[in-house]
Structures are given as structure tokens and as C-alpha cells.
PDB file of N, CA and C in Angstrom:
ATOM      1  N   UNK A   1       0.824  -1.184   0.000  1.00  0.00           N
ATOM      2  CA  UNK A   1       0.000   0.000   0.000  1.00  0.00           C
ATOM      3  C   UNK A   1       0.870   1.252   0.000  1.00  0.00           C
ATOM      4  N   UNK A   2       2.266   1.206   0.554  1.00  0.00           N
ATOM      5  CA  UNK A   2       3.093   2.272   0.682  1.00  0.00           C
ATOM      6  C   UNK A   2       3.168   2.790  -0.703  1.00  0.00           C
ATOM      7  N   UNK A   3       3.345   1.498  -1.410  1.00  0.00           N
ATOM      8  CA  UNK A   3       4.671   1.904  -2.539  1.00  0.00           C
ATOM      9  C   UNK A   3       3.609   2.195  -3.880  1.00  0.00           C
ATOM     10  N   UNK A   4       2.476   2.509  -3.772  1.00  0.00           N
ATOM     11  CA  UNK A   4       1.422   2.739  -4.342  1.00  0.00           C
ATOM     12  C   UNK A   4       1.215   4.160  -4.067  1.00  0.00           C
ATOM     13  N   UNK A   5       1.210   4.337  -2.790  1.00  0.00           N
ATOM     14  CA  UNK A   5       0.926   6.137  -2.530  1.00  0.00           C
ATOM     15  C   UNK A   5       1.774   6.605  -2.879  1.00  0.00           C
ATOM     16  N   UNK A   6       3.400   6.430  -2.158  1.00  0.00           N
ATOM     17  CA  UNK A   6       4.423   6.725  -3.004  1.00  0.00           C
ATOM     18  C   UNK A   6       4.749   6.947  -4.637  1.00  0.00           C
ATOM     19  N   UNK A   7       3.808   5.977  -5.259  1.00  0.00           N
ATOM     20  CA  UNK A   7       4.433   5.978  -7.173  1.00  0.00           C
ATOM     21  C   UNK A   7       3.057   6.897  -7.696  1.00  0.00           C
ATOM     22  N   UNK A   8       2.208   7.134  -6.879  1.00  0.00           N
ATOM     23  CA  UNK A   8       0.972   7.803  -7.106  1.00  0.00           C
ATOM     24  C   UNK A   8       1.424   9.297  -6.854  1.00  0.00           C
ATOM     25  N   UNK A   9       1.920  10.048  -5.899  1.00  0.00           N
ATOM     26  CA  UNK A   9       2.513  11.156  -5.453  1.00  0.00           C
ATOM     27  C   UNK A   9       3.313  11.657  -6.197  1.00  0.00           C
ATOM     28  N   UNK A  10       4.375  10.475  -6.485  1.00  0.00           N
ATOM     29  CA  UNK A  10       5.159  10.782  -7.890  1.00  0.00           C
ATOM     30  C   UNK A  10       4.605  11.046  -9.406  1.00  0.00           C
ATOM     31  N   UNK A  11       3.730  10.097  -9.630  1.00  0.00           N
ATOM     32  CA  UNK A  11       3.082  10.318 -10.605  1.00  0.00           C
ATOM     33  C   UNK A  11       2.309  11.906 -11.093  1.00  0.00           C
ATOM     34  N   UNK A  12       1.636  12.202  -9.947  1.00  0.00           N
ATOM     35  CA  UNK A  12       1.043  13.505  -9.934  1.00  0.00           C
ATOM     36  C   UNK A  12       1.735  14.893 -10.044  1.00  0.00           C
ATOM     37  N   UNK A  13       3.353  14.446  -9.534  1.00  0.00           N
ATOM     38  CA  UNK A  13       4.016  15.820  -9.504  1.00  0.00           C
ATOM     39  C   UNK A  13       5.212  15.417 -10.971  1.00  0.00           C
ATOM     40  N   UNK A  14       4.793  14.362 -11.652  1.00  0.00           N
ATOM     41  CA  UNK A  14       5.511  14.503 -13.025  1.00  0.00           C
ATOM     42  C   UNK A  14       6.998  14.338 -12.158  1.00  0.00           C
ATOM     43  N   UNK A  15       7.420  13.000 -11.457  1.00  0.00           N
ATOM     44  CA  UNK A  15       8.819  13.254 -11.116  1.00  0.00           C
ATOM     45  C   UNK A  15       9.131  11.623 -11.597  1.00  0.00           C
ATOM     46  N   UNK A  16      10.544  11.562 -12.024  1.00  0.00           N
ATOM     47  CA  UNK A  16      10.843  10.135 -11.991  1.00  0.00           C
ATOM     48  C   UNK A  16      10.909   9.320 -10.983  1.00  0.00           C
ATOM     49  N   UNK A  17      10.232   7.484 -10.824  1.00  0.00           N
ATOM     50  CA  UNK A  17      10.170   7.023  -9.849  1.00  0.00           C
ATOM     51  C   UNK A  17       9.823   5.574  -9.663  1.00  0.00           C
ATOM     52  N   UNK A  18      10.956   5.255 -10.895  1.00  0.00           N
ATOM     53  CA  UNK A  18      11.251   3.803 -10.906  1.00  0.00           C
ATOM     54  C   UNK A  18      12.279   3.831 -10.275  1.00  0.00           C
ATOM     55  N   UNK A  19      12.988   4.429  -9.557  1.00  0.00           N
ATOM     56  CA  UNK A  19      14.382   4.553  -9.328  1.00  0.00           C
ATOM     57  C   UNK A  19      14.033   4.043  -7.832  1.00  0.00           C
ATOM     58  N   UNK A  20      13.247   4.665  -7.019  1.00  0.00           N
ATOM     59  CA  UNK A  20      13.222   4.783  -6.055  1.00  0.00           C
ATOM     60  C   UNK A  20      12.273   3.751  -5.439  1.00  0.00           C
ATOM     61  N   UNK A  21      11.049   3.504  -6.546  1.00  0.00           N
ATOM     62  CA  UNK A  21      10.622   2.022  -6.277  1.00  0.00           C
ATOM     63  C   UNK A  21      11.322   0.786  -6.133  1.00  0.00           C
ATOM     64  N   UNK A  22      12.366   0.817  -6.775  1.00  0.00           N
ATOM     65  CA  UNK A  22      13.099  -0.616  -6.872  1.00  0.00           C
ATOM     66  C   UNK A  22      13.703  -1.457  -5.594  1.00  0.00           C
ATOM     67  N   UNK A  23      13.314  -0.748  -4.590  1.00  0.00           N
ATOM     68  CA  UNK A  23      13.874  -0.680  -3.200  1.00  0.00           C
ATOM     69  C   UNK A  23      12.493  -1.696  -2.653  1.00  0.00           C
ATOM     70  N   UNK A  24      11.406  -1.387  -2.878  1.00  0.00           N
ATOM     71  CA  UNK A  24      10.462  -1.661  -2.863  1.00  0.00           C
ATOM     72  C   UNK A  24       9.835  -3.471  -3.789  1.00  0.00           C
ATOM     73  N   UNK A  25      10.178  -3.359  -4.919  1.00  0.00           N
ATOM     74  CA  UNK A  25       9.843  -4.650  -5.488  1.00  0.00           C
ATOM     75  C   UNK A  25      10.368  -5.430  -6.200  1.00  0.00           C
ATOM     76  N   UNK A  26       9.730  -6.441  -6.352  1.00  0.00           N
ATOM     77  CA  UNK A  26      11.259  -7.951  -7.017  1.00  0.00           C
ATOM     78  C   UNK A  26      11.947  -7.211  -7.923  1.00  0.00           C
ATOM     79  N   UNK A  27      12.560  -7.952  -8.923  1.00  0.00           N
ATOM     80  CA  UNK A  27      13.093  -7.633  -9.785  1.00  0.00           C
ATOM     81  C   UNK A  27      12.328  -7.204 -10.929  1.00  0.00           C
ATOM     82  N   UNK A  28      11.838  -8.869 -10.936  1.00  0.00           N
ATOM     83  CA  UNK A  28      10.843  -8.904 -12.283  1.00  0.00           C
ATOM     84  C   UNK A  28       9.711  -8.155 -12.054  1.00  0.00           C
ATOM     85  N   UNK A  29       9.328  -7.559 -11.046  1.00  0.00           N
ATOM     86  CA  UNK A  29       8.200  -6.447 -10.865  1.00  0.00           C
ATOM     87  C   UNK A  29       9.000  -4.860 -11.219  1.00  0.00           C
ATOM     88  N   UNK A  30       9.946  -4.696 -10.807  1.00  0.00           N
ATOM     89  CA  UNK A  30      10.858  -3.500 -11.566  1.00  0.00           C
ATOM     90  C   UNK A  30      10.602  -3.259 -12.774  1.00  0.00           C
ATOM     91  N   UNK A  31      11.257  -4.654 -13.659  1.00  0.00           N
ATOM     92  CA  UNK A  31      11.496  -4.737 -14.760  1.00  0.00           C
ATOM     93  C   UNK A  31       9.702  -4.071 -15.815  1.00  0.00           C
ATOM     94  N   UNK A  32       8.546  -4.671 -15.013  1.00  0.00           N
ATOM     95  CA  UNK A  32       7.422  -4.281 -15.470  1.00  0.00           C
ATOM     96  C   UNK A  32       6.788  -3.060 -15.284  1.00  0.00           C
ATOM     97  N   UNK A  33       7.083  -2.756 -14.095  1.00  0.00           N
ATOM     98  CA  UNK A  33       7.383  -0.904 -13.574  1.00  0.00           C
ATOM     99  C   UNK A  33       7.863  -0.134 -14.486  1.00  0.00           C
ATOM    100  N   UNK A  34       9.232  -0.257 -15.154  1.00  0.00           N
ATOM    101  CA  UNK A  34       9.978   0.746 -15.869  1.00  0.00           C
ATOM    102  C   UNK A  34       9.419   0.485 -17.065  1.00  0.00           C
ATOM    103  N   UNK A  35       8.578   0.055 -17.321  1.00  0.00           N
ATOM    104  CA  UNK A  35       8.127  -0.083 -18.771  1.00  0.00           C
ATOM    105  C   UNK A  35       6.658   0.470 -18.613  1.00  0.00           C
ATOM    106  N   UNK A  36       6.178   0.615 -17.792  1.00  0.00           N
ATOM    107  CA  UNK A  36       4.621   1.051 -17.411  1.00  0.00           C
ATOM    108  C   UNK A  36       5.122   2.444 -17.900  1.00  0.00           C
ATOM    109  N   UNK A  37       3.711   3.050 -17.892  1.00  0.00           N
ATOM    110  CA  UNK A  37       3.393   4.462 -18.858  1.00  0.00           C
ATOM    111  C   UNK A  37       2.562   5.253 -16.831  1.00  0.00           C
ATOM    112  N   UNK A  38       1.618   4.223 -16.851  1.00  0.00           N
ATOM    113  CA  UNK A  38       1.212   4.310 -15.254  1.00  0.00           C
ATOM    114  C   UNK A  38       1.921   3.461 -14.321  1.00  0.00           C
ATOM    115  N   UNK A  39       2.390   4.185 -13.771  1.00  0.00           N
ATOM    116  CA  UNK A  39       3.062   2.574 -12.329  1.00  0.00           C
ATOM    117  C   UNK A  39       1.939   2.742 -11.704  1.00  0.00           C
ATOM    118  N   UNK A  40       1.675   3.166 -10.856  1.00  0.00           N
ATOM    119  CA  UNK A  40       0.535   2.946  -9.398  1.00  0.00           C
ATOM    120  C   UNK A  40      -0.383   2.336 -10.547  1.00  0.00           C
ATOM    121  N   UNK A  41      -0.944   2.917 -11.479  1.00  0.00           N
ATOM    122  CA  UNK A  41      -2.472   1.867 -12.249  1.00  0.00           C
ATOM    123  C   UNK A  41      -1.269  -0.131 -11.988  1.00  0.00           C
ATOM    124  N   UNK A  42      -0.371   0.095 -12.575  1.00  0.00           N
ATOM    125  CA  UNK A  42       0.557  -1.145 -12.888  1.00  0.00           C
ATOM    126  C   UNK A  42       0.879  -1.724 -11.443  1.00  0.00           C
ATOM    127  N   UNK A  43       0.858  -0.991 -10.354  1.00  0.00           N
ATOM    128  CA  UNK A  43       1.214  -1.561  -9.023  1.00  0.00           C
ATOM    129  C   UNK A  43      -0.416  -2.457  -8.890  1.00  0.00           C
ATOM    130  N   UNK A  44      -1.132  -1.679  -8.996  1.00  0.00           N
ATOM    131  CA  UNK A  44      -2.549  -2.349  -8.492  1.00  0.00           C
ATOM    132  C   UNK A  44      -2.751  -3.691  -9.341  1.00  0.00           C
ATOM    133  N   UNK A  45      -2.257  -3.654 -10.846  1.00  0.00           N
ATOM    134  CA  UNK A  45      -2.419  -4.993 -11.355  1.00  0.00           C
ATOM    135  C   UNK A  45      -1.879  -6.131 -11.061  1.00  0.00           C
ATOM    136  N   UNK A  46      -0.598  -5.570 -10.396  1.00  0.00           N
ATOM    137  CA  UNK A  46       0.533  -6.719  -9.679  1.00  0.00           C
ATOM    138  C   UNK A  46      -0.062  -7.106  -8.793  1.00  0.00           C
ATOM    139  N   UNK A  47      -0.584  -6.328  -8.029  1.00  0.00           N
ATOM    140  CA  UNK A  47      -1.347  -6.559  -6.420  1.00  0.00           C
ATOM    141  C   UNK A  47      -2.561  -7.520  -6.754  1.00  0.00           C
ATOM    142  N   UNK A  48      -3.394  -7.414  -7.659  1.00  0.00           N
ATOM    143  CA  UNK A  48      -3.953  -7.945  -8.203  1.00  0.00           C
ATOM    144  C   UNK A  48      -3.798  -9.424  -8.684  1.00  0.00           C
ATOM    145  N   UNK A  49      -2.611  -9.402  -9.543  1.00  0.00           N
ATOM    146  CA  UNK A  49      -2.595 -10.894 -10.049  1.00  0.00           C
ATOM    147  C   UNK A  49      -1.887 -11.733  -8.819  1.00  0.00           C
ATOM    148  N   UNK A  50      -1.038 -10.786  -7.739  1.00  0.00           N
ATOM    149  CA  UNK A  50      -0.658 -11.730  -6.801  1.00  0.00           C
ATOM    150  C   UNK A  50      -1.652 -12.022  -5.792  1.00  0.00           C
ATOM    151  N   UNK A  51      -3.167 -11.736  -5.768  1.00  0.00           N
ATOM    152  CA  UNK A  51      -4.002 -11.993  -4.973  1.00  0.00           C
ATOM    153  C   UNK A  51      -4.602 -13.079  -5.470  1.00  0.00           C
ATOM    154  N   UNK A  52      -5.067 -13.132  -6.771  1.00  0.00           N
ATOM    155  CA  UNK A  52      -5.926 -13.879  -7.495  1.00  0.00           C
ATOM    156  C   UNK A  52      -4.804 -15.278  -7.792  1.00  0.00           C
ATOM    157  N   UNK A  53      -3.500 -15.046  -7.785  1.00  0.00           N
ATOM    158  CA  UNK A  53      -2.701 -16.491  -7.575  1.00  0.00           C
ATOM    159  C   UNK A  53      -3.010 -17.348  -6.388  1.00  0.00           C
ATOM    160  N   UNK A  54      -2.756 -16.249  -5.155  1.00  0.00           N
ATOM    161  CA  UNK A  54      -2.881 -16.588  -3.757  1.00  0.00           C
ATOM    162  C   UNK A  54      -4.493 -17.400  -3.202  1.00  0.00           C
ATOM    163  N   UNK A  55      -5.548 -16.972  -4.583  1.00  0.00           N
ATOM    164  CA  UNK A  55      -6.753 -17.459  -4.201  1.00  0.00           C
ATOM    165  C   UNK A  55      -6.640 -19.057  -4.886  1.00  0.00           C
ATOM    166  N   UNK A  56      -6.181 -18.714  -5.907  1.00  0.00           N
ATOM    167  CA  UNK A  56      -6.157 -20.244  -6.866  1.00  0.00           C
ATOM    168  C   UNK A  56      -5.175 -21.360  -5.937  1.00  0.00           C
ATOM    169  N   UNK A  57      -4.198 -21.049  -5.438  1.00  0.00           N
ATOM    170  CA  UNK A  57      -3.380 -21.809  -4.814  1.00  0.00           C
ATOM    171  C   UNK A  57      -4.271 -22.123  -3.812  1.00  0.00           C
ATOM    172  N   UNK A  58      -5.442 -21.761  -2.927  1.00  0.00           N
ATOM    173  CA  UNK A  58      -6.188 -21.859  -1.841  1.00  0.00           C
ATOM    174  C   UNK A  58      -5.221 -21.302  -0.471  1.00  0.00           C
ATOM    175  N   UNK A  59      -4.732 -20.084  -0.916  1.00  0.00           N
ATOM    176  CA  UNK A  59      -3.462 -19.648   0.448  1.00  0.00           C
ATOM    177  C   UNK A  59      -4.945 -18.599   0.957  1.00  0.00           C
ATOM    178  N   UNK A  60      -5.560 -18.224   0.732  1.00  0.00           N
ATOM    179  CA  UNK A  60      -6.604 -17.494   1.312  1.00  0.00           C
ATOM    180  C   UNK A  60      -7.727 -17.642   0.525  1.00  0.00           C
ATOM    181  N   UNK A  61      -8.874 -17.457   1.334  1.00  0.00           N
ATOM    182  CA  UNK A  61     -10.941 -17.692   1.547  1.00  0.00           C
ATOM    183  C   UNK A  61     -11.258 -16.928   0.414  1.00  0.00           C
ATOM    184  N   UNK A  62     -12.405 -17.080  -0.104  1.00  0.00           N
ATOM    185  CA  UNK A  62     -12.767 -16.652  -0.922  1.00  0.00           C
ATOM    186  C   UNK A  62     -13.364 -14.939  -0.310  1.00  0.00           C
ATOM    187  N   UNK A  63     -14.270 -15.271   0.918  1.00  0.00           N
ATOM    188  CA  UNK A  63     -14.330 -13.667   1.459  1.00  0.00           C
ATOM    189  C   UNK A  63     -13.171 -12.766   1.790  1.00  0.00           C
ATOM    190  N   UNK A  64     -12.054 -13.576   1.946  1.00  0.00           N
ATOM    191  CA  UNK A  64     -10.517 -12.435   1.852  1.00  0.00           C
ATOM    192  C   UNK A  64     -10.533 -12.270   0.639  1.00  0.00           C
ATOM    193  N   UNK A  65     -10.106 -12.548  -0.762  1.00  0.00           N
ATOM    194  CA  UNK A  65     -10.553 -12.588  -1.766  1.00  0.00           C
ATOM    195  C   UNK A  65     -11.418 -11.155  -2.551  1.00  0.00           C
ATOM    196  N   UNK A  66     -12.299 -11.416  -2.142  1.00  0.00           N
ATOM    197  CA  UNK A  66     -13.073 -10.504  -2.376  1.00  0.00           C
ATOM    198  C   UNK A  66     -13.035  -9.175  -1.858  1.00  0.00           C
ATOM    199  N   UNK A  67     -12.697  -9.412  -0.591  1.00  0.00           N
ATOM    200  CA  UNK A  67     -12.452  -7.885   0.323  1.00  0.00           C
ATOM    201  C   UNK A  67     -11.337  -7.416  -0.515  1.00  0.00           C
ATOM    202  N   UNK A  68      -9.947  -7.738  -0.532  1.00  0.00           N
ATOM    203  CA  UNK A  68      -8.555  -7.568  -1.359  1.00  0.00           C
ATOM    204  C   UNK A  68      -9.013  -7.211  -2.395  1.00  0.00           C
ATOM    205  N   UNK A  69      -9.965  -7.706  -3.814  1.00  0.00           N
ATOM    206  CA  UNK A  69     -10.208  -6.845  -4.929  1.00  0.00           C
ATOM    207  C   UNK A  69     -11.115  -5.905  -4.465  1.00  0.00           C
ATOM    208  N   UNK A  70     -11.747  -5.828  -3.851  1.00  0.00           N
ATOM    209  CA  UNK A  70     -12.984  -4.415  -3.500  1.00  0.00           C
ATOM    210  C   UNK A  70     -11.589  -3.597  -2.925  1.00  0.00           C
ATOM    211  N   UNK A  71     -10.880  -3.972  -2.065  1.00  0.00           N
ATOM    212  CA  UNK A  71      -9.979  -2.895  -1.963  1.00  0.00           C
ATOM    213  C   UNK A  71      -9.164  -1.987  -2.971  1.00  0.00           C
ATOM    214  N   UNK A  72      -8.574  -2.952  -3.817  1.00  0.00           N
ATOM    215  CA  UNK A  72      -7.825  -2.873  -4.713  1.00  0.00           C
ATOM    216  C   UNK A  72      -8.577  -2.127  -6.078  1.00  0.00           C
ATOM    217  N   UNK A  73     -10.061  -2.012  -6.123  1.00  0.00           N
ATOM    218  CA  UNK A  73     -10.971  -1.192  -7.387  1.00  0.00           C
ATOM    219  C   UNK A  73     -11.040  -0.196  -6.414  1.00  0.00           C
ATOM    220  N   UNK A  74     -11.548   0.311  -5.033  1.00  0.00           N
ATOM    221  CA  UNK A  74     -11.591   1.537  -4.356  1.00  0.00           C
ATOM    222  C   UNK A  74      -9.858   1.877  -4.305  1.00  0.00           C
ATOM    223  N   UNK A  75      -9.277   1.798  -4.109  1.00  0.00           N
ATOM    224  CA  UNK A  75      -7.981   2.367  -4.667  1.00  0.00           C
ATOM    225  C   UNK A  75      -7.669   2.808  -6.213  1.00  0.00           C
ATOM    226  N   UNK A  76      -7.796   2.307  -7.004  1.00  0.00           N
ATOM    227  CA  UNK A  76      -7.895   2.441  -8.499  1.00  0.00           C
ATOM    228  C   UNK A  76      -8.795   3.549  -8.728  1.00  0.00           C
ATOM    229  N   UNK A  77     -10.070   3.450  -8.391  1.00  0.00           N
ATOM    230  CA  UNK A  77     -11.098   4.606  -8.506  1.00  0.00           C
ATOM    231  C   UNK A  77     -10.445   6.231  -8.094  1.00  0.00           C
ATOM    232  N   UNK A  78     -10.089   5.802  -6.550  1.00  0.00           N
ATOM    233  CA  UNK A  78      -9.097   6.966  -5.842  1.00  0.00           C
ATOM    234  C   UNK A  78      -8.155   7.555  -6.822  1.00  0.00           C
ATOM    235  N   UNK A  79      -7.027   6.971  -6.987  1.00  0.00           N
ATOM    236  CA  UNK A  79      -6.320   7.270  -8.007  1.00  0.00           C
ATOM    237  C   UNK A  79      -6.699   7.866  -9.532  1.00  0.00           C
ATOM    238  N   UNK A  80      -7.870   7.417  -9.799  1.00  0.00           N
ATOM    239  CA  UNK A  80      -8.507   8.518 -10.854  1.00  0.00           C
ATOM    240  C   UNK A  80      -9.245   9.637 -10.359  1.00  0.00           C
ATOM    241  N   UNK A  81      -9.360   9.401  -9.229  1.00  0.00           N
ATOM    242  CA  UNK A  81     -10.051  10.830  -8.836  1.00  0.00           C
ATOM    243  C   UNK A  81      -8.847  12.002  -8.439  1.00  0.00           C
ATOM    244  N   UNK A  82      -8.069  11.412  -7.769  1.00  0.00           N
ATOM    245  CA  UNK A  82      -6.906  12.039  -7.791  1.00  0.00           C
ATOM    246  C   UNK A  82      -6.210  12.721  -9.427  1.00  0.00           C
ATOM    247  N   UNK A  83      -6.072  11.998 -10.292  1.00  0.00           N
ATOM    248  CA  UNK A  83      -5.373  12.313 -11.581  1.00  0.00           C
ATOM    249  C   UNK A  83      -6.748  13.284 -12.131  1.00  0.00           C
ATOM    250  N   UNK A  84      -7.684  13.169 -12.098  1.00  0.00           N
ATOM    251  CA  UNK A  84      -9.029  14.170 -12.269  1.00  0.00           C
ATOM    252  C   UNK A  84      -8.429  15.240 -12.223  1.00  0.00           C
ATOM    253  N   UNK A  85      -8.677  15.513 -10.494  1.00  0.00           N
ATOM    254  CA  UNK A  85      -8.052  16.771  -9.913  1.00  0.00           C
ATOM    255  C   UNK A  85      -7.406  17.417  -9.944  1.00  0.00           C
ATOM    256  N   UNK A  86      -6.338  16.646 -10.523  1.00  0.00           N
ATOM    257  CA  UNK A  86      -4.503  16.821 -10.461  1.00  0.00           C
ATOM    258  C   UNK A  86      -4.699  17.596 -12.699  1.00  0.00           C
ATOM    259  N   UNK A  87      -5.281  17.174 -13.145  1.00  0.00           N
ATOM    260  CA  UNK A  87      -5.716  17.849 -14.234  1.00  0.00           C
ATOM    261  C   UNK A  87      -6.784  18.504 -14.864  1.00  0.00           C
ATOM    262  N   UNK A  88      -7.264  19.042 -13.577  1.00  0.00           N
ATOM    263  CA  UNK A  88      -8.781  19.988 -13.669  1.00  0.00           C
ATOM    264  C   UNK A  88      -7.398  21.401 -13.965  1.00  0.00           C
ATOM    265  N   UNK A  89      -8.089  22.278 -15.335  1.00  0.00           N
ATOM    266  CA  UNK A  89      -7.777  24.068 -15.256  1.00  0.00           C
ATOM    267  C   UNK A  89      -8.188  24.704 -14.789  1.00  0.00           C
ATOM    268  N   UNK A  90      -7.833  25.522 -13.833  1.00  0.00           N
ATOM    269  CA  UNK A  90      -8.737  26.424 -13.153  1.00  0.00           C
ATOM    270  C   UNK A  90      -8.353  27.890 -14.013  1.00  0.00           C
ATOM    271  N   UNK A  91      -9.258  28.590 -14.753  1.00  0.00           N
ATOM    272  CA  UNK A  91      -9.060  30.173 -14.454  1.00  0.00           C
ATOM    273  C   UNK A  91      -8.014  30.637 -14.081  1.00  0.00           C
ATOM    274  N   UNK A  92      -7.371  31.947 -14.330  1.00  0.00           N
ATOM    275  CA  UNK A  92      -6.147  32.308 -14.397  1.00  0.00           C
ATOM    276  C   UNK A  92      -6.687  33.118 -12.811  1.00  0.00           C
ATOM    277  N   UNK A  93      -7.979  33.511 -12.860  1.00  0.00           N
ATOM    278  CA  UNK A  93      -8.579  34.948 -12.167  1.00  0.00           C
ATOM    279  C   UNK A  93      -8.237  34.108 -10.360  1.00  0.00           C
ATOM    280  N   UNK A  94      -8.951  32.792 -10.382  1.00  0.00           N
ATOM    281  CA  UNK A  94      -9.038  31.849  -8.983  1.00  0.00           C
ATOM    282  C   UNK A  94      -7.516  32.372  -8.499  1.00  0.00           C
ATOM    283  N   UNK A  95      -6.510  31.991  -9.093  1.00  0.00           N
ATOM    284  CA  UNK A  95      -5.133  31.740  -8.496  1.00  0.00           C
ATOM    285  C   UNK A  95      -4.807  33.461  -7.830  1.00  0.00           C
ATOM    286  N   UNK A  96      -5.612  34.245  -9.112  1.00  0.00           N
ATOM    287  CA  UNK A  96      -4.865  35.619  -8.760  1.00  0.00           C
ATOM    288  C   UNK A  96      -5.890  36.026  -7.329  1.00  0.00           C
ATOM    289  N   UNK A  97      -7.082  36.368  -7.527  1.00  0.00           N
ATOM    290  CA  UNK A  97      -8.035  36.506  -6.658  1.00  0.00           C
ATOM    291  C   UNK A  97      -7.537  35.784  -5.167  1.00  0.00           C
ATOM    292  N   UNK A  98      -7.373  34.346  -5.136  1.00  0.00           N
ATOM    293  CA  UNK A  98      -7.021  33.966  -3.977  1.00  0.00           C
ATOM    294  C   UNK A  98      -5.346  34.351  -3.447  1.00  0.00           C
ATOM    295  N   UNK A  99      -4.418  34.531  -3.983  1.00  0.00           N
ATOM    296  CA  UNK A  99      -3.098  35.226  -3.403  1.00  0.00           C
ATOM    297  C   UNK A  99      -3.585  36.675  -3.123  1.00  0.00           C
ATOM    298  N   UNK A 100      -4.696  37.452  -3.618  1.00  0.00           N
ATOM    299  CA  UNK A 100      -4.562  38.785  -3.576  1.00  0.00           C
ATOM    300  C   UNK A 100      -5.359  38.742  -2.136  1.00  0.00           C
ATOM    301  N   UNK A 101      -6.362  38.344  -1.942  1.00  0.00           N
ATOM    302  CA  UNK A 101      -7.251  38.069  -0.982  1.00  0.00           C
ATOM    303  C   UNK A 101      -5.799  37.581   0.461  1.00  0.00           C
ATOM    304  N   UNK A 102      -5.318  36.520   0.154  1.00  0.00           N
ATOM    305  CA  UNK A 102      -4.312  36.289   1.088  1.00  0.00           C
ATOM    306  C   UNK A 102      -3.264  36.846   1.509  1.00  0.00           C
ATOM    307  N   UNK A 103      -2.848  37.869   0.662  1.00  0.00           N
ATOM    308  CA  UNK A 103      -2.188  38.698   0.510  1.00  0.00           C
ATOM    309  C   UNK A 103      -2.771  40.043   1.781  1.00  0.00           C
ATOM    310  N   UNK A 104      -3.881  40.343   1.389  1.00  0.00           N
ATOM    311  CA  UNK A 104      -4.611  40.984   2.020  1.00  0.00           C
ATOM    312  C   UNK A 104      -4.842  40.785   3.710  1.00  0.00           C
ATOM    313  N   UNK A 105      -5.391  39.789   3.855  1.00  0.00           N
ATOM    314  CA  UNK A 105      -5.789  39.569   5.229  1.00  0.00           C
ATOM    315  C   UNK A 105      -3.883  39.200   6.003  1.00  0.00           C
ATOM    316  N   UNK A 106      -3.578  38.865   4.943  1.00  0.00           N
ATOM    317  CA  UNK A 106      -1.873  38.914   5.968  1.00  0.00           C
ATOM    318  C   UNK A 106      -1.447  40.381   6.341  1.00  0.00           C
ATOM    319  N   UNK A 107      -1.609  41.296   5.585  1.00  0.00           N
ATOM    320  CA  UNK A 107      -1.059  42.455   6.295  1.00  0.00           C
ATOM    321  C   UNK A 107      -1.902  43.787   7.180  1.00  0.00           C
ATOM    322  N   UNK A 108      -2.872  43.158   7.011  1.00  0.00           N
ATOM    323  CA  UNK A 108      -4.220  43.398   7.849  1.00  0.00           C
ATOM    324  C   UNK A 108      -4.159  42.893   8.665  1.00  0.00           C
ATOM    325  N   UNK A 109      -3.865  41.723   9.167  1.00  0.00           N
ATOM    326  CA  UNK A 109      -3.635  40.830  10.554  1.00  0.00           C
ATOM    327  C   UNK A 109      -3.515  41.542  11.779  1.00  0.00           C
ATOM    328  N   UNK A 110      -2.311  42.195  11.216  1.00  0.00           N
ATOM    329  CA  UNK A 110      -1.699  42.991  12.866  1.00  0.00           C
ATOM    330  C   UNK A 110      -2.311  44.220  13.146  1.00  0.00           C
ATOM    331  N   UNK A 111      -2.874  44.698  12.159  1.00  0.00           N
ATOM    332  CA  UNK A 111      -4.014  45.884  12.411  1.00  0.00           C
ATOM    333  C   UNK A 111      -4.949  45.745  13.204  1.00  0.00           C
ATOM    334  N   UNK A 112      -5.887  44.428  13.054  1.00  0.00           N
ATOM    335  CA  UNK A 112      -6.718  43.907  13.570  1.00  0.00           C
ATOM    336  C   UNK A 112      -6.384  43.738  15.211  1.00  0.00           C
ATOM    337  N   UNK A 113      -5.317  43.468  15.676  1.00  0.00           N
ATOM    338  CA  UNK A 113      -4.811  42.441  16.463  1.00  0.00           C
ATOM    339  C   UNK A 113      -4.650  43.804  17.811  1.00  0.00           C
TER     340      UNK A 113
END
């Protein structure tokens, strides 16, 4: 779950971060990382196929199972709501309006006070 928020955080601020994952997963999960376009979408599929192995082998219940992918689609969902956000435009006026406004009540503060 770390290394998901982590490649997700990265993802959002446009920074490289296969580098720093690799600390984090096998090899051959690296190797599929640095080739992903999305890692965190690509972390959740790993997480994924290593759950759905873990069910076939009978290493865990079918209601663990199920909880683990309901987790694993409410994370995925998250993560698009996040990348939403992270590429909504706002108006040039919002950014100026709100520094000017903040701008404002900061040097007004001590007047008040």
C-alpha cells in the first residue's frame, strides 16, 4: 500500500520514480514498472494478479478474496479521482483573486490584532 501512494505522489508531480521504487519490489516487478506508462495503475495490477494467484493456490478464503479486490478497485477509482483533480484548469482569475485576498488579510492581521 506504501509503494502505491508513493508511485501515485510521484506520478502527480511529473517526477521520476522507478528509481526509487526498486527498493520496494522484485526484480521482475521492476522490470514491469519501468516499462509502465502508469506505475501505481501497474502496481494495483501486480497486487492484483498476486491476490488472485494466492486465491487459486487456496493460500486465502474466498471472502478475503473478495475484500482484497474491493480494496484494490476503491484504490484504483481513488487514483482517478486524484489524476481528475490533479488535471482539472482552473481560471487564471481563482489563483490571482485567492493570493490577492491572502495577501490581504496577511497584512491586515496585525491591524486587527
Amino acid at each position: 500500500m506504501g509503494k502505491l501512494t508513493y508511485a501515485l505522489r510521484l506520478l502527480l508531480r511529473k517526477e521520476a520514480n522507478c528509481e526509487v521504487l526498486k527498493d520496494w519490489v522484485s526484480s521482475a516487478d521492476g522490470e514491469v514498472l519501468s516499462r509502465a506508462k502508469n506505475v501505481p495503475a501497474q502496481i494495483i495490477l501486480l497486487q492484483a494478479k498476486d491476490v488472485s494467484y494466492a486465491f487459486d493456490k487456496g493460500w486465502i478464503e474466498q471472502f478475503r478474496f473478495k475484500a482484497y479486490m474491493s480494496t484494490l478497485k476503491k484504490m484504483y477509482d481513488n487514483q482517478g479521482k486524484c489524476e481528475r483533480i490533479k488535471n482539472t484548469v482552473f481560471p487564471f482569475y481563482y489563483n490571482y483573486f485567492t493570493n490577492l485576498f491572502l495577501w490581504l488579510f496577511t497584512i491586515s492581521l496585525p491591524l486587527l490584532c
